[in-house]
C-alpha atoms as a PDB file:
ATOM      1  CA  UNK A   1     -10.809 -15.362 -12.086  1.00  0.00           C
ATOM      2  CA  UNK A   2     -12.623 -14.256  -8.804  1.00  0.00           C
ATOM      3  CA  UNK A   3     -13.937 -17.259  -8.197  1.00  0.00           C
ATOM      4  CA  UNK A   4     -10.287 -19.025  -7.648  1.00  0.00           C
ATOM      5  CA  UNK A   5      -8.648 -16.256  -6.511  1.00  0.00           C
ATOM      6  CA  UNK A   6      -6.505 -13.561  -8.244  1.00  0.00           C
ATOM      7  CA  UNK A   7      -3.068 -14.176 -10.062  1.00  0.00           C
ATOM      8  CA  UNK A   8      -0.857 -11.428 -10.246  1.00  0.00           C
ATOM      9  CA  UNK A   9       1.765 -11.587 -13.537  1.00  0.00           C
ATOM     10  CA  UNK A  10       5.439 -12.078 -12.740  1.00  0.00           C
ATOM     11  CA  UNK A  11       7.354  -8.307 -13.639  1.00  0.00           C
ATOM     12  CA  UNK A  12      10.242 -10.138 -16.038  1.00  0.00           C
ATOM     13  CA  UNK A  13      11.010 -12.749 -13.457  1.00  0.00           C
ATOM     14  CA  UNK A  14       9.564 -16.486 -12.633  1.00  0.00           C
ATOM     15  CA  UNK A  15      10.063 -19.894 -12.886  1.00  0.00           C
ATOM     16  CA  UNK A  16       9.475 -21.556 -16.159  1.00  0.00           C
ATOM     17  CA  UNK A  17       9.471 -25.117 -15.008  1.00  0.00           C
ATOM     18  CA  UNK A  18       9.063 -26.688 -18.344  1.00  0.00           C
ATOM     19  CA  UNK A  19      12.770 -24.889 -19.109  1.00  0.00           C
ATOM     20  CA  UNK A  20      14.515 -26.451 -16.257  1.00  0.00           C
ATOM     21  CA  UNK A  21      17.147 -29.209 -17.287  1.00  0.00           C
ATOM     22  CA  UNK A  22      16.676 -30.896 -14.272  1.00  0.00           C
ATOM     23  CA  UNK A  23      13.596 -32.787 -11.561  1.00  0.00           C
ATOM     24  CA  UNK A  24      11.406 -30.308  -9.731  1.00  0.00           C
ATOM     25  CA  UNK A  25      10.989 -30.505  -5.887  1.00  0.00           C
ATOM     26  CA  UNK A  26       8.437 -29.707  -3.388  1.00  0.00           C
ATOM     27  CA  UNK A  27       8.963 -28.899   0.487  1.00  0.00           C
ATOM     28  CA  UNK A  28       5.726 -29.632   2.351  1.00  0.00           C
ATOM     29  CA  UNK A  29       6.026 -28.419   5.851  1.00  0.00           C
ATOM     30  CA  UNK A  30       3.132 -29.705   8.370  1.00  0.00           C
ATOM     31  CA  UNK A  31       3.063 -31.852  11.003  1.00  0.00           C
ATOM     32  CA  UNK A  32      -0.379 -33.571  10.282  1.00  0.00           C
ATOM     33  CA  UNK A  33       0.891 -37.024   8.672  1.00  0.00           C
ATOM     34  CA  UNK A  34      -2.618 -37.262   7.014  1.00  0.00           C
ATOM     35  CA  UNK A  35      -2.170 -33.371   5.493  1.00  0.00           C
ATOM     36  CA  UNK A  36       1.355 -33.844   4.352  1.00  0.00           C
ATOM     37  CA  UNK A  37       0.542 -37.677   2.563  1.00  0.00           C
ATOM     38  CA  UNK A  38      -2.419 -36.547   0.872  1.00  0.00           C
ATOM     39  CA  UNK A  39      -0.955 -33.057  -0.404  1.00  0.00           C
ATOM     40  CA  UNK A  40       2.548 -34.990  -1.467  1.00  0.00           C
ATOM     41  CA  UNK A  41       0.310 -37.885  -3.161  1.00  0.00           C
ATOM     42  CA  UNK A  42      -1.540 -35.337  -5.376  1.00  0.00           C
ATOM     43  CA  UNK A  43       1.154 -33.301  -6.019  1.00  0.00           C
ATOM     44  CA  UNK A  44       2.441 -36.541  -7.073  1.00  0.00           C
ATOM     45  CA  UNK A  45       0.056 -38.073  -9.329  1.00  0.00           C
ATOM     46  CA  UNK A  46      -1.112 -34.896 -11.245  1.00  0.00           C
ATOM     47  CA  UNK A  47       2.485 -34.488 -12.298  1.00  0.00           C
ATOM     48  CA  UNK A  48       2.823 -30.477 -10.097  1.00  0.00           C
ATOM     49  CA  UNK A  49       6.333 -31.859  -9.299  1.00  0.00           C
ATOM     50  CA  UNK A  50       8.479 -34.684  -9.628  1.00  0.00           C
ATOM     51  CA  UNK A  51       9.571 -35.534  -6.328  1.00  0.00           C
ATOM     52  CA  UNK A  52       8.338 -34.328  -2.858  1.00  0.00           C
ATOM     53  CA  UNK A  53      10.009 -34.069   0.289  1.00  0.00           C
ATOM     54  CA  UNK A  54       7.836 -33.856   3.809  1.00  0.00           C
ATOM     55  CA  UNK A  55       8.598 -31.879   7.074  1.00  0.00           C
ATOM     56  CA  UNK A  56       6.840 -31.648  10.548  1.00  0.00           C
ATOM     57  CA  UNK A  57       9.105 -28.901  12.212  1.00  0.00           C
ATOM     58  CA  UNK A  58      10.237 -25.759  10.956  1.00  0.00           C
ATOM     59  CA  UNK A  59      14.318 -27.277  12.627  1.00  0.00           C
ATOM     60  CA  UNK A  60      14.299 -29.999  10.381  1.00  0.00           C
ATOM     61  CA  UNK A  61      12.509 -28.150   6.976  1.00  0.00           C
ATOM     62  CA  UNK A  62      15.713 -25.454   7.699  1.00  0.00           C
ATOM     63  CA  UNK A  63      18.008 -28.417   7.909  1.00  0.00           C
ATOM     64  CA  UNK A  64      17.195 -30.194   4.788  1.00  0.00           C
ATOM     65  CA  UNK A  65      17.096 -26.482   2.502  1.00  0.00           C
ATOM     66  CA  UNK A  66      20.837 -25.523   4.999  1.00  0.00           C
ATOM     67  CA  UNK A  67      21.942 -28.905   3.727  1.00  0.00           C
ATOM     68  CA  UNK A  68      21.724 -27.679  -0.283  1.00  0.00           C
ATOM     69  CA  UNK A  69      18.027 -29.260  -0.618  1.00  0.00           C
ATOM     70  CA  UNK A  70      17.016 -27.359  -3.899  1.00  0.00           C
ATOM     71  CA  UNK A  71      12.897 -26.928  -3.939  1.00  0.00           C
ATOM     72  CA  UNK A  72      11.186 -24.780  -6.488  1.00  0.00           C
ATOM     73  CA  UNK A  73       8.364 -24.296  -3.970  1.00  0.00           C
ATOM     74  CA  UNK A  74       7.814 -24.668   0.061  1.00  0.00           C
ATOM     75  CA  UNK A  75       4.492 -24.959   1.197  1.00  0.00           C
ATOM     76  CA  UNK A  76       4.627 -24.389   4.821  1.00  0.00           C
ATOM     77  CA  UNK A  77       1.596 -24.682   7.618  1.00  0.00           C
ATOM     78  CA  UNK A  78       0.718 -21.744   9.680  1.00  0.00           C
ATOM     79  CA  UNK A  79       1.166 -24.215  13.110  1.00  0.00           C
ATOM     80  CA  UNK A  80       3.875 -25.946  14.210  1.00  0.00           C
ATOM     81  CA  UNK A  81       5.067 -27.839  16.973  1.00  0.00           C
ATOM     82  CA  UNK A  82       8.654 -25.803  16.911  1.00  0.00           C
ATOM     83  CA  UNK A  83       7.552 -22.350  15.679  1.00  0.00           C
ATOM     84  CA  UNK A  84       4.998 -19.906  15.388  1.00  0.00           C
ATOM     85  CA  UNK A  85       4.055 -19.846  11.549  1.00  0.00           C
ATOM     86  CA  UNK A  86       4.753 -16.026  10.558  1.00  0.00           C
ATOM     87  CA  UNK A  87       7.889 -16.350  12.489  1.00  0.00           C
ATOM     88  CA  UNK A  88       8.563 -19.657  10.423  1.00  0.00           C
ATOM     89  CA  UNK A  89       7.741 -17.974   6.962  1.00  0.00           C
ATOM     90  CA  UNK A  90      10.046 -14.992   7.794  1.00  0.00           C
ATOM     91  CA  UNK A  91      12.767 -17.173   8.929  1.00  0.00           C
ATOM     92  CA  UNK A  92      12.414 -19.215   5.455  1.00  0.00           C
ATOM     93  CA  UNK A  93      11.679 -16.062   3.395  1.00  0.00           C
ATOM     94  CA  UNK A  94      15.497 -14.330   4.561  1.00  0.00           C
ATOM     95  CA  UNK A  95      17.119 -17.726   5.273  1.00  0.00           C
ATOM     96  CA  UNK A  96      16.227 -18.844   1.110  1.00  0.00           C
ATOM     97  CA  UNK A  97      14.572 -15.488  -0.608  1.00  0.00           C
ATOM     98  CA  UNK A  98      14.906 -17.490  -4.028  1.00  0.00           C
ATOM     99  CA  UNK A  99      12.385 -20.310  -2.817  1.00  0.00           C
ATOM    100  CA  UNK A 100       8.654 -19.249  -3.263  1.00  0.00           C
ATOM    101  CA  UNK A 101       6.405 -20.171  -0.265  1.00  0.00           C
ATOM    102  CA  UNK A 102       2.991 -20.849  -0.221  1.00  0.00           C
ATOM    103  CA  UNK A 103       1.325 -21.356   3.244  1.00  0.00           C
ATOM    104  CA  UNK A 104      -1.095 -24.281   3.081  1.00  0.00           C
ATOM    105  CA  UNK A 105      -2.735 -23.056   6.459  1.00  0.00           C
ATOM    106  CA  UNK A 106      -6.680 -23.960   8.135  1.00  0.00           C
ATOM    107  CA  UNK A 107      -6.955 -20.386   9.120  1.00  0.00           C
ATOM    108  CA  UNK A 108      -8.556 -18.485   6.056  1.00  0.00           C
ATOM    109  CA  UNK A 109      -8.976 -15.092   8.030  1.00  0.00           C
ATOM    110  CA  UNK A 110      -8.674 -12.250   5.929  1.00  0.00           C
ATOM    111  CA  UNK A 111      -6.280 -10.604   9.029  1.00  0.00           C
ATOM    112  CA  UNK A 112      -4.166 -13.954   8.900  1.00  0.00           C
ATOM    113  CA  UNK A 113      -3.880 -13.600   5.219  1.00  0.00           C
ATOM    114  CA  UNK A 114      -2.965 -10.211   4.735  1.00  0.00           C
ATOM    115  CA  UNK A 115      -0.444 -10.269   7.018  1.00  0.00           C
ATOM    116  CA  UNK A 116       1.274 -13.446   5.756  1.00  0.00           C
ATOM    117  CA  UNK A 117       1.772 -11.186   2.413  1.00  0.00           C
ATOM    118  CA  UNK A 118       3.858  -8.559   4.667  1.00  0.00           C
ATOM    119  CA  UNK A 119       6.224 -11.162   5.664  1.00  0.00           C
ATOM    120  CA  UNK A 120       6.867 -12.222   1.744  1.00  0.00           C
ATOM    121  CA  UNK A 121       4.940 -14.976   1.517  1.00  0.00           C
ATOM    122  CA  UNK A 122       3.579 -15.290  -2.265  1.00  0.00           C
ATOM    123  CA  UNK A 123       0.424 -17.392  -2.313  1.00  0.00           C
ATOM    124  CA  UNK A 124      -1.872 -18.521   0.327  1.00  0.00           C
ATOM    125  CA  UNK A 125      -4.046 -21.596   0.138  1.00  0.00           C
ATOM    126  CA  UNK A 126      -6.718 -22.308   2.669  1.00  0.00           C
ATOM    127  CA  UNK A 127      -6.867 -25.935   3.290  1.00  0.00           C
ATOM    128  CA  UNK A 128     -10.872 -26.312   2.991  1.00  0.00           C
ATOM    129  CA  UNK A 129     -10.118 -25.158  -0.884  1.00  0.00           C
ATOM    130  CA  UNK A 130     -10.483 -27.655  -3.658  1.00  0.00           C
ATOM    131  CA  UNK A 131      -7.826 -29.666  -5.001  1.00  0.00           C
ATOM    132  CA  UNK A 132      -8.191 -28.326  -8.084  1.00  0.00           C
ATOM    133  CA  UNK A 133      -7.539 -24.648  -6.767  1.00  0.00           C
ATOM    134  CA  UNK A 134      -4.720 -25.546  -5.060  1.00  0.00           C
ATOM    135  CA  UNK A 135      -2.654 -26.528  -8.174  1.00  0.00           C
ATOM    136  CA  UNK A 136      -3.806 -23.897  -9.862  1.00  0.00           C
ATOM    137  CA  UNK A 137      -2.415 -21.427  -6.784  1.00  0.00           C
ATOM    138  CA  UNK A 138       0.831 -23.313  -7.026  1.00  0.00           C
ATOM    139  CA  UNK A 139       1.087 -22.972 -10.969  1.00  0.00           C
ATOM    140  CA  UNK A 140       0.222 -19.307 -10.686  1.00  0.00           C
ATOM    141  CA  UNK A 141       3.440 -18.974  -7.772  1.00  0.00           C
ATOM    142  CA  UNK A 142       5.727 -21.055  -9.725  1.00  0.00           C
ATOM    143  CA  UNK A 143       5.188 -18.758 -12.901  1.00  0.00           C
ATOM    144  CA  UNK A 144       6.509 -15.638 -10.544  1.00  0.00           C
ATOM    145  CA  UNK A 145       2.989 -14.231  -9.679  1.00  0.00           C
ATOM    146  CA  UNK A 146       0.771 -14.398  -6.368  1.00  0.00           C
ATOM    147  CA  UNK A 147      -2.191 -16.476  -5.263  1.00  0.00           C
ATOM    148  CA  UNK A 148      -4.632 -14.988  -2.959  1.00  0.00           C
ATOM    149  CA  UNK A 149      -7.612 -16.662  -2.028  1.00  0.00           C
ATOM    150  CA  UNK A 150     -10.971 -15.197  -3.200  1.00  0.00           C
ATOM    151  CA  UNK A 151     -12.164 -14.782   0.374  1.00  0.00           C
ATOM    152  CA  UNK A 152      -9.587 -12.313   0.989  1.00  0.00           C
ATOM    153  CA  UNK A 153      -9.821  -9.893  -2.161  1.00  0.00           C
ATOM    154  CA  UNK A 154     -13.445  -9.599  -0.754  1.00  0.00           C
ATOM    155  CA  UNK A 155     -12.274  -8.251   2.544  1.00  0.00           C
ATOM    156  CA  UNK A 156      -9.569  -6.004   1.096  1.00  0.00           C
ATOM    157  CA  UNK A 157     -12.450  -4.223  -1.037  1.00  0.00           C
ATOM    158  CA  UNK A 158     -11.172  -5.455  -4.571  1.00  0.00           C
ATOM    159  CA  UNK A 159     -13.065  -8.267  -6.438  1.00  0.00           C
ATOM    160  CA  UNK A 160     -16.661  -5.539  -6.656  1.00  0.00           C
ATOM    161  CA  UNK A 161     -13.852  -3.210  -8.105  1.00  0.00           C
ATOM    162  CA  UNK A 162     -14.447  -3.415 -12.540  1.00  0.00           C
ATOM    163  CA  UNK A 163     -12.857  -0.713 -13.892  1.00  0.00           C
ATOM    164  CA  UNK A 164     -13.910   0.208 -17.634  1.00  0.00           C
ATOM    165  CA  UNK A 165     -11.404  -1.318 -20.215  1.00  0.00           C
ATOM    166  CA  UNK A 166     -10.837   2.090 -21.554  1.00  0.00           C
ATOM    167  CA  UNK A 167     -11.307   4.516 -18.600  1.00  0.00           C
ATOM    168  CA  UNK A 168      -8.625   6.672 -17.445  1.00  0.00           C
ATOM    169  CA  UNK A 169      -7.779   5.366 -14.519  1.00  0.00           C
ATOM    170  CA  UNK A 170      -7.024   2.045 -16.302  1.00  0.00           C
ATOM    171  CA  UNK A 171      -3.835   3.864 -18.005  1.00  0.00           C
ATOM    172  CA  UNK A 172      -2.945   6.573 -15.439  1.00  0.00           C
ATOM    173  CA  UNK A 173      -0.398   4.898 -13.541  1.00  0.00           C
ATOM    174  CA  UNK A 174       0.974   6.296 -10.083  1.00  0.00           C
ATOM    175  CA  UNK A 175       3.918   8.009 -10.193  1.00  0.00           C
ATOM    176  CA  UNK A 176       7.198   6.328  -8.609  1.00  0.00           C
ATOM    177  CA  UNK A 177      11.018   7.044  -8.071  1.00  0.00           C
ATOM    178  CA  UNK A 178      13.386   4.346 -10.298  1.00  0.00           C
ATOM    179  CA  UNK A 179      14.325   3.224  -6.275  1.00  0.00           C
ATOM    180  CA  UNK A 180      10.606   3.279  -5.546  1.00  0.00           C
ATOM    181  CA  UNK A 181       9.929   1.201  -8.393  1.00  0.00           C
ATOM    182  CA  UNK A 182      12.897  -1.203  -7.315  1.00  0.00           C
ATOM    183  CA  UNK A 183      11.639  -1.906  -3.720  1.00  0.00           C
ATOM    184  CA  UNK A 184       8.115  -2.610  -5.277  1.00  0.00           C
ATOM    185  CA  UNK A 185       9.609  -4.954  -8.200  1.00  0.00           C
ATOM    186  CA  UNK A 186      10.703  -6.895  -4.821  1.00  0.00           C
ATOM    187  CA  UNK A 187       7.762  -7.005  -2.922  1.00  0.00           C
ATOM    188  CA  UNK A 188       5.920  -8.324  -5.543  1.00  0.00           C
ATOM    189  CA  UNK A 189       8.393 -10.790  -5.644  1.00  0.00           C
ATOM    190  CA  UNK A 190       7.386 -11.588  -1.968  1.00  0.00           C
ATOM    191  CA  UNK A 191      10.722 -10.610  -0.942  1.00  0.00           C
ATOM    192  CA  UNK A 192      10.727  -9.211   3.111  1.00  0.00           C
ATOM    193  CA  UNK A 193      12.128  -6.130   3.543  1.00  0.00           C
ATOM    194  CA  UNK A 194      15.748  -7.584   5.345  1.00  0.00           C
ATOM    195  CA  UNK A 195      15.972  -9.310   1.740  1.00  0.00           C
ATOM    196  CA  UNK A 196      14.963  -6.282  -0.567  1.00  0.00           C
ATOM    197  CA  UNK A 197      17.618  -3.928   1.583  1.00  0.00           C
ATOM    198  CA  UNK A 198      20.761  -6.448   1.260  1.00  0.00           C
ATOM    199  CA  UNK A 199      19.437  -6.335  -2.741  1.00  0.00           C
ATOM    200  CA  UNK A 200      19.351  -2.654  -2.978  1.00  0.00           C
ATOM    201  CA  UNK A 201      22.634  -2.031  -0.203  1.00  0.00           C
ATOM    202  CA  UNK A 202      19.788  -0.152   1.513  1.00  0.00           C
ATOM    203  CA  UNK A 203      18.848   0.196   5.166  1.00  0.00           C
ATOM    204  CA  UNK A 204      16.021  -2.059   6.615  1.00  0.00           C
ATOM    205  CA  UNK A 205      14.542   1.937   7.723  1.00  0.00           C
ATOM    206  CA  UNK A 206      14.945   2.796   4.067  1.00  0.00           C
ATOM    207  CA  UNK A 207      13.256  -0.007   2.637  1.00  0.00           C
ATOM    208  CA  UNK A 208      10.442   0.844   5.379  1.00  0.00           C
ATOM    209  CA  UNK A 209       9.901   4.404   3.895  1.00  0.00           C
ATOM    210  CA  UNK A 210      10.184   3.785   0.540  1.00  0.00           C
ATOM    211  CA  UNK A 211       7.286   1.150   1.763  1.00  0.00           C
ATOM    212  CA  UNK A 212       5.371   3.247   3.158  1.00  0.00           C
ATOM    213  CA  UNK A 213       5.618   6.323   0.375  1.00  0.00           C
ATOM    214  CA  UNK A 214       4.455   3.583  -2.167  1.00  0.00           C
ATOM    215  CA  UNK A 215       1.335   2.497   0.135  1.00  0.00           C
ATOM    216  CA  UNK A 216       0.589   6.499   0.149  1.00  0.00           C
ATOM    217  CA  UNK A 217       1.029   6.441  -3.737  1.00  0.00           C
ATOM    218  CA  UNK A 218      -1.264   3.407  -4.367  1.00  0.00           C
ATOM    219  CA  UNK A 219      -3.786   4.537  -1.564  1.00  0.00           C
ATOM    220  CA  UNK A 220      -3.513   0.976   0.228  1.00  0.00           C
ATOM    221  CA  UNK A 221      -1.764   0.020   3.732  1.00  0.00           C
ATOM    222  CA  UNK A 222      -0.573  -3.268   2.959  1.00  0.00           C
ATOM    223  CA  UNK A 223       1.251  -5.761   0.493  1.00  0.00           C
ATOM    224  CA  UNK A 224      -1.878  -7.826   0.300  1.00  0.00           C
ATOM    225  CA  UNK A 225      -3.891  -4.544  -0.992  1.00  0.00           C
ATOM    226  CA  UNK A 226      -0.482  -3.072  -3.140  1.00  0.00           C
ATOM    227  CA  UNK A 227      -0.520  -6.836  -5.237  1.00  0.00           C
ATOM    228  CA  UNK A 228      -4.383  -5.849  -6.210  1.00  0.00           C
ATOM    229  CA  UNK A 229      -3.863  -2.293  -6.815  1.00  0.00           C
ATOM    230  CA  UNK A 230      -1.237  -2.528  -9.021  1.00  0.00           C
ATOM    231  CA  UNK A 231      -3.321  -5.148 -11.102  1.00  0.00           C
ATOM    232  CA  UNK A 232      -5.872  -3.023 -10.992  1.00  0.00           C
ATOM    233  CA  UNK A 233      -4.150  -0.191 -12.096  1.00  0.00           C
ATOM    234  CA  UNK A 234      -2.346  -2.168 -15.091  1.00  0.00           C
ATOM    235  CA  UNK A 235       1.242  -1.817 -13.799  1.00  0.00           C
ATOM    236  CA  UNK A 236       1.368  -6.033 -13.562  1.00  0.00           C
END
């Protein structure tokens, strides 16, 4: 709902955590002690995950996942001592494209949002949001979909956007290639685009164009703006 934020359905891929034979596990990558106790502790007690391993530096977070740690989610801040946070997601998002990451970042700037969604990232949870929204956020990422906090879907021009249940444009979808429709299948997926052309045995230029010819379809210039227009438009 607009008042939590917007989920975006998984396209025939996700996790279904209560199918997993095994424990789940939670990264959390911050280095404020009093961020990363509190965050583990609730994760904890409300039952997100079983177990919950902390981080302060994005070295030692790469260490643990290089050394077979197997997380169903990292949530990763936007500052740390070792890296600059977008370079930190990206290194994470090609490094282990299979682990969702949510960052769990202070900075709620529509600018700083949007363009943690071009790097992959697939949910985004201001820390001054309510402990209830932030399990909801990581139930709606661990499903396969996408969190993005209402603040942003305000700036992007999309939550004053109803379209009629019946009206045209609701079943009019935009018309892509099968590859088109393969390189968007991965973005929603949060995959960056290093990751979607090893997938495809494409270029990194090719994925770029393909990009861009699907931002020109759906009218939008970003990943941020392409996860709301294709709800919008009914293709998710």
């Amino acid at each position: 709902t607009p008042c939590h934020g917007v989920e975006i359905a998984p396209m025939n891929h996700g996790l279904a955590n209560d199918e997993r034979g095994r424990l789940s596990r939670a990264l959390v990558v911050d280095d404020h002690p009093i961020i990363t106790d509190a965050l583990s502790a609730a994760l904890l007690s409300l039952h997100v995950f079983d177990g919950v391993d902390k981080e302060a530096s994005l070295a030692a977070a790469s260490l643990r996942l290089k050394d077979g740690g197997s997380y169903d989610l990292v949530m990763l801040d936007l500052h740390l001592t070792d890296a600059n946070g977008m370079q930190a997601m990206q290194s994470l998002r090609e490094a282990y494209p299979d682990v969702p990451v949510i960052i769990f970042s202070a900075d709620d700037s529509s600018a700083t949002i949007t363009t943690a969604f071009e790097h992959g990232v697939q949910g985004y949870i201001p820390k001054s949001a309510p402990m209830t929204v932030v399990i909801n956020a990581i139930r709606i990422v661990l499903s396969g979909g996408n969190y993005i906090p209402p603040q942003a879907i305000r700036m992007l021009g999309f939550e004053a956007r109803v379209l009629p249940g019946n009206s045209a444009e609701c079943v009019l979808l935009p018309s892509l290639s099968p590859r088109q429709r393969e390189v968007m299948h991965y973005v929603l997926q949060g995959l960056p685009n290093k990751v979607i052309g090893k997938r495809l045995g494409m270029a990194d230029g090719t994925v770029k164009t393909h990009l861009n010819t699907i931002y020109r379809v759906f009218a939008v210039n970003s990943r941020a703006q392409l996860i709301l227009k294709a709800r919008e438009t009914g293709l998710i």
